[in-house]
C-alpha atoms as a PDB file:
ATOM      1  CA  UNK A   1       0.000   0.000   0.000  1.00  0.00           C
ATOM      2  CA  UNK A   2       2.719   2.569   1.042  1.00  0.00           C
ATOM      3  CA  UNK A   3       4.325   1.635  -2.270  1.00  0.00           C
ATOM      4  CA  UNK A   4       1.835   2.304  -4.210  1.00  0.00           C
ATOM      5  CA  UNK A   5       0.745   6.147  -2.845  1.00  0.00           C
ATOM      6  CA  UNK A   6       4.689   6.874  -3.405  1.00  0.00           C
ATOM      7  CA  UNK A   7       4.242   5.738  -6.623  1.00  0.00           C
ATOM      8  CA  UNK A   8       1.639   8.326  -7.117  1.00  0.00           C
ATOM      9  CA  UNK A   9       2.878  10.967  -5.305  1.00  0.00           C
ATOM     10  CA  UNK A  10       5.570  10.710  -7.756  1.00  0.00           C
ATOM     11  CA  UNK A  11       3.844  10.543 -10.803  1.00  0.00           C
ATOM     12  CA  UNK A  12       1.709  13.950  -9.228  1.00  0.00           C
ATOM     13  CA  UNK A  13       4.940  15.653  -8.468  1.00  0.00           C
ATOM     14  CA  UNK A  14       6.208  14.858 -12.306  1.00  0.00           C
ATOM     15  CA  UNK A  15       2.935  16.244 -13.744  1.00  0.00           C
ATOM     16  CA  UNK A  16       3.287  19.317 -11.712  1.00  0.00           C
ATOM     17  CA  UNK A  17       6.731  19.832 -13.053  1.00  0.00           C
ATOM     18  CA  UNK A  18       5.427  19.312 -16.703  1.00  0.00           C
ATOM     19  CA  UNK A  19       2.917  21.900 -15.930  1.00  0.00           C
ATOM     20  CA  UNK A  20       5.126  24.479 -14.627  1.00  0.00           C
ATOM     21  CA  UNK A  21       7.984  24.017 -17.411  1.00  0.00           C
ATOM     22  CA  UNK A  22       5.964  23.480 -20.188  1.00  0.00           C
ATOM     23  CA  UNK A  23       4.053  26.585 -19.082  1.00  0.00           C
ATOM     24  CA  UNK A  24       7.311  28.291 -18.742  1.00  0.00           C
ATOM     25  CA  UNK A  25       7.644  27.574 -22.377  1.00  0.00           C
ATOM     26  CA  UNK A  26       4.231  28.386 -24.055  1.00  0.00           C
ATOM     27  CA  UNK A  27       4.547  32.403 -22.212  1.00  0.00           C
ATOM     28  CA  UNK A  28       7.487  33.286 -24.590  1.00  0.00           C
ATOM     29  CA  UNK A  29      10.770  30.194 -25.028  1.00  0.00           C
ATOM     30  CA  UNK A  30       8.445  28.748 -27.996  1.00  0.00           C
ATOM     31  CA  UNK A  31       8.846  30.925 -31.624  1.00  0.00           C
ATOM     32  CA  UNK A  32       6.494  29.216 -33.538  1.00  0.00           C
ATOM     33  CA  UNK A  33       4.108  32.115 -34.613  1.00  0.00           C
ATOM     34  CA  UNK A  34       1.019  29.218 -34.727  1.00  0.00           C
ATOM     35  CA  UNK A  35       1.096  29.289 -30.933  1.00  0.00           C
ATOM     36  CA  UNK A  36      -1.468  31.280 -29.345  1.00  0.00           C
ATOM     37  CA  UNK A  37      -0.887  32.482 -25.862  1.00  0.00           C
ATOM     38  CA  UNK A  38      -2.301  29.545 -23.875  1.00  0.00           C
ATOM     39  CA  UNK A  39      -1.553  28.130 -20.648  1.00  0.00           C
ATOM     40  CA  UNK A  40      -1.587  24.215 -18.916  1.00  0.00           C
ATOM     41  CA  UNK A  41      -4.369  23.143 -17.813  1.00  0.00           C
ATOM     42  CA  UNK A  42      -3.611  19.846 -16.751  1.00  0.00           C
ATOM     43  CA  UNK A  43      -1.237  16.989 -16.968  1.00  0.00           C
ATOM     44  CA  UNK A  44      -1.733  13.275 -17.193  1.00  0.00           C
ATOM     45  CA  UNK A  45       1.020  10.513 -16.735  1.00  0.00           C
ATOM     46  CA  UNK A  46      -0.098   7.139 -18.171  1.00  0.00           C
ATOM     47  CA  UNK A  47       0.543   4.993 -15.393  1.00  0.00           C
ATOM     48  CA  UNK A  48       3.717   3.299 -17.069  1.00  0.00           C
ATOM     49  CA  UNK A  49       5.189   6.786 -17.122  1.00  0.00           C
ATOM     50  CA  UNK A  50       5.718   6.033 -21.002  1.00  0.00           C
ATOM     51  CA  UNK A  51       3.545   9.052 -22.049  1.00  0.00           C
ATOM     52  CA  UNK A  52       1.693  11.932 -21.129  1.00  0.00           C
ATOM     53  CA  UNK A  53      -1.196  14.079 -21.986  1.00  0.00           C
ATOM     54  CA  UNK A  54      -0.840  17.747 -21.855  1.00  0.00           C
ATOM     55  CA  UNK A  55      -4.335  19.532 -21.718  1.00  0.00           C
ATOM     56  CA  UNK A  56      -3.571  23.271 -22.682  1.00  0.00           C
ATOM     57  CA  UNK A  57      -6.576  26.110 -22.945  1.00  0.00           C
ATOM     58  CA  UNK A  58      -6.191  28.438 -25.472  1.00  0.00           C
ATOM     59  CA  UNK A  59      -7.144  32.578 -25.323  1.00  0.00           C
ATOM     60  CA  UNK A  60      -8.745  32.924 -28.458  1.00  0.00           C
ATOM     61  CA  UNK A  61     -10.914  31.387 -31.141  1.00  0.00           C
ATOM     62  CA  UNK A  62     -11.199  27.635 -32.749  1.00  0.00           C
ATOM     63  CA  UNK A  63      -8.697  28.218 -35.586  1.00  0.00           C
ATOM     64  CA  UNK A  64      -6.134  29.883 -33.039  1.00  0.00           C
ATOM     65  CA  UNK A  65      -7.060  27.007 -31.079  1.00  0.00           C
ATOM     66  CA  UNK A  66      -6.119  24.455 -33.892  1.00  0.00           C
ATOM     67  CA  UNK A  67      -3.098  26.298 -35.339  1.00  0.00           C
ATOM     68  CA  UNK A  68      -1.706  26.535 -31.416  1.00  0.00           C
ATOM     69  CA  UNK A  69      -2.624  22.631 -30.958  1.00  0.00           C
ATOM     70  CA  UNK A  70      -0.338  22.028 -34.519  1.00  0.00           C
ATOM     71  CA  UNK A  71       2.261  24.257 -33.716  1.00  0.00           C
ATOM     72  CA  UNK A  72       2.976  22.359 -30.252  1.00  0.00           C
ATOM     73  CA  UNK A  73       2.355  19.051 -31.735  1.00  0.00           C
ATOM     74  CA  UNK A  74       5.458  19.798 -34.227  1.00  0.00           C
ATOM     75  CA  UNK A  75       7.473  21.705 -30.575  1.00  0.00           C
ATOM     76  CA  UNK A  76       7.356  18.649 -29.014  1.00  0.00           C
ATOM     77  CA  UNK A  77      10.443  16.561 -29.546  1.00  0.00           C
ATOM     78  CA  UNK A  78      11.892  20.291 -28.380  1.00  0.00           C
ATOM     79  CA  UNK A  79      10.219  20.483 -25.379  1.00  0.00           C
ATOM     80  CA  UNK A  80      11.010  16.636 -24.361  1.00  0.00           C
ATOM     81  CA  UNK A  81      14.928  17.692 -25.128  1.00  0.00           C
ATOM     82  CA  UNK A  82      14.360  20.813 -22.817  1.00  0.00           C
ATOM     83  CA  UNK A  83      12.627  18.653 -20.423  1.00  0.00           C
ATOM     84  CA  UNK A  84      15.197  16.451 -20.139  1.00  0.00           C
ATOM     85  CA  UNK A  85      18.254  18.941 -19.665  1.00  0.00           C
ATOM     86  CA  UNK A  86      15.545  20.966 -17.154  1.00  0.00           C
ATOM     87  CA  UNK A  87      14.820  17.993 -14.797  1.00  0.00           C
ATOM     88  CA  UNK A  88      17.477  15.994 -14.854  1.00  0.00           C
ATOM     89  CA  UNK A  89      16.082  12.878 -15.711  1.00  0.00           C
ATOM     90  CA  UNK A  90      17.510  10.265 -18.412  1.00  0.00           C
ATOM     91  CA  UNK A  91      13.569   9.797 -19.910  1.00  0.00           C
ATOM     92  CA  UNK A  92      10.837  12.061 -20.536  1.00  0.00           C
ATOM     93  CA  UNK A  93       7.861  10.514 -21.840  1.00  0.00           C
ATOM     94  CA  UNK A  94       5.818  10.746 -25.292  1.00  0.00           C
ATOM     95  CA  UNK A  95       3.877  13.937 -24.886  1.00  0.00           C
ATOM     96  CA  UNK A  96       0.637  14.788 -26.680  1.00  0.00           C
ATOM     97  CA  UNK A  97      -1.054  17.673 -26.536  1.00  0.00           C
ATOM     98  CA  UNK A  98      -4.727  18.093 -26.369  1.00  0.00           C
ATOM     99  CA  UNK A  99      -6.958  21.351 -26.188  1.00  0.00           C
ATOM    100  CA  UNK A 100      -9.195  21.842 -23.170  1.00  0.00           C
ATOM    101  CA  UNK A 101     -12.229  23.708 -23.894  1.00  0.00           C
ATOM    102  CA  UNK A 102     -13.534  22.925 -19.976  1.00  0.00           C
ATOM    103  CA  UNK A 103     -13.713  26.632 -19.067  1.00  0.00           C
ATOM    104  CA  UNK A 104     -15.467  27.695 -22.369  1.00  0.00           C
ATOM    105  CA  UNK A 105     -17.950  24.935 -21.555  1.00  0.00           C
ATOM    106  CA  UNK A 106     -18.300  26.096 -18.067  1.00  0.00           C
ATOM    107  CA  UNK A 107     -19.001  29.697 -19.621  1.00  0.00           C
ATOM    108  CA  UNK A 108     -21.973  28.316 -21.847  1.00  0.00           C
ATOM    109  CA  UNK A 109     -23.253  26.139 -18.750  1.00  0.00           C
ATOM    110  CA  UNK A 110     -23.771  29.202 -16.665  1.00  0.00           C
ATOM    111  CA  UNK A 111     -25.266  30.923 -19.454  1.00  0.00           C
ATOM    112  CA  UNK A 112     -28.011  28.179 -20.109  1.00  0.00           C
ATOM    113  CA  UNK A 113     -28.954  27.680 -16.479  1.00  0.00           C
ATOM    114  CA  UNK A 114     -29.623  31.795 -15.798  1.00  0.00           C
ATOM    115  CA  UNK A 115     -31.589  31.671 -18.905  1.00  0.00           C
ATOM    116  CA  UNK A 116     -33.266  28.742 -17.193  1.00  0.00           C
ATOM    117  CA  UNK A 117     -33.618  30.569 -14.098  1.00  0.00           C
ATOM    118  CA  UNK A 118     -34.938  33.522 -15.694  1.00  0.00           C
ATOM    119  CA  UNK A 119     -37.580  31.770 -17.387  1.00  0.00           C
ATOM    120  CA  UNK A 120     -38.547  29.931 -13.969  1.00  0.00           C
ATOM    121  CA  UNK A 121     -38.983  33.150 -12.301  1.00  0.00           C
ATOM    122  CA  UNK A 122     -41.032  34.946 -15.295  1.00  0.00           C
ATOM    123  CA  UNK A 123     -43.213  31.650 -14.963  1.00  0.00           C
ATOM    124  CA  UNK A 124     -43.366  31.657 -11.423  1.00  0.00           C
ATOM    125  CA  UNK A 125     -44.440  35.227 -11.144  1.00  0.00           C
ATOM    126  CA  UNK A 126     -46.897  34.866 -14.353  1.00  0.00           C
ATOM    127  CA  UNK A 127     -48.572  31.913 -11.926  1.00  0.00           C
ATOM    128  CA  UNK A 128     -48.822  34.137  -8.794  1.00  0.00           C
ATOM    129  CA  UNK A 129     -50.274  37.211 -11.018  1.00  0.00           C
ATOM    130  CA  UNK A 130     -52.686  34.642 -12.630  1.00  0.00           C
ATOM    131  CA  UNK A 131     -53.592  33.038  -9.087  1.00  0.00           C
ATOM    132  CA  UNK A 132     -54.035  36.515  -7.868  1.00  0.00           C
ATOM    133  CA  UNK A 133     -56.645  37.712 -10.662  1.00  0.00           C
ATOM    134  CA  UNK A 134     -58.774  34.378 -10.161  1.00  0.00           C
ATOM    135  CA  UNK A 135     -59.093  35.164  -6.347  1.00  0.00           C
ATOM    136  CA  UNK A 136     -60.268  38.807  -6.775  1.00  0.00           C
ATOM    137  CA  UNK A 137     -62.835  37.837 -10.017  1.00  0.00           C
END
């Protein structure tokens, strides 16, 4: 058992140091003129420690967010070399990078349940000012 939560405390403490370094990189070390200022969202180590998934949410539209998801998909053998002189560590694993649209989705969630909310309350108020005029007729 003890093995097994070092195992993942390790794992967490590598993700975090993905996170920070490759976040490093994306505000300014990275050239490529596709990349769109973005920041990590999240990291997750496979289990095996043979790859990772880099989440990474975008500040601007779809295309910016598909030119910045191209541009870092042709960095990445770059940032695995600066990984590896960074940390210290004789393997880095495969990184892919994904694009996380969570907080955009979060945006459009709130946005559907005050309309939702809105409408409740204009119903709720239409039923107390119809309740009202039956009890005075």
């Amino acid at each position: 058992m003890p093995e097994q939560r070092a195992r993942a405390h390790h794992r967490n403490r590598v993700a975090n140091t993905f996170s920070e370094e490759i976040g490093a990189m994306l505000e300014g070390e990275l050239s490529d003129p596709r990349i769109a200022p973005s920041y990590v969202t999240d990291v997750v180590l496979a289990p095996g420690g043979k790859s990772a998934r880099i989440y990474v949410a975008v500040h601007g539209n779809e295309q910016e967010e598909e030119s910045t998801l191209a541009g870092l998909m042709t960095a990445r053998a770059y940032i695995r070399s600066q990984l590896r002189e960074r940390m210290g560590v004789r393997h880095v694993p495969d990184l892919t990078f994904a694009i996380d649209r969570s907080e955009k989705m979060t945006g459009r969630m709130d946005e559907l349940l005050s309309r939702i909310r809105k409408r409740e309350r204009k119903q709720a108020s239409a039923d107390v000012e119809s309740s009202q005029a039956t009890t005075h007729s």
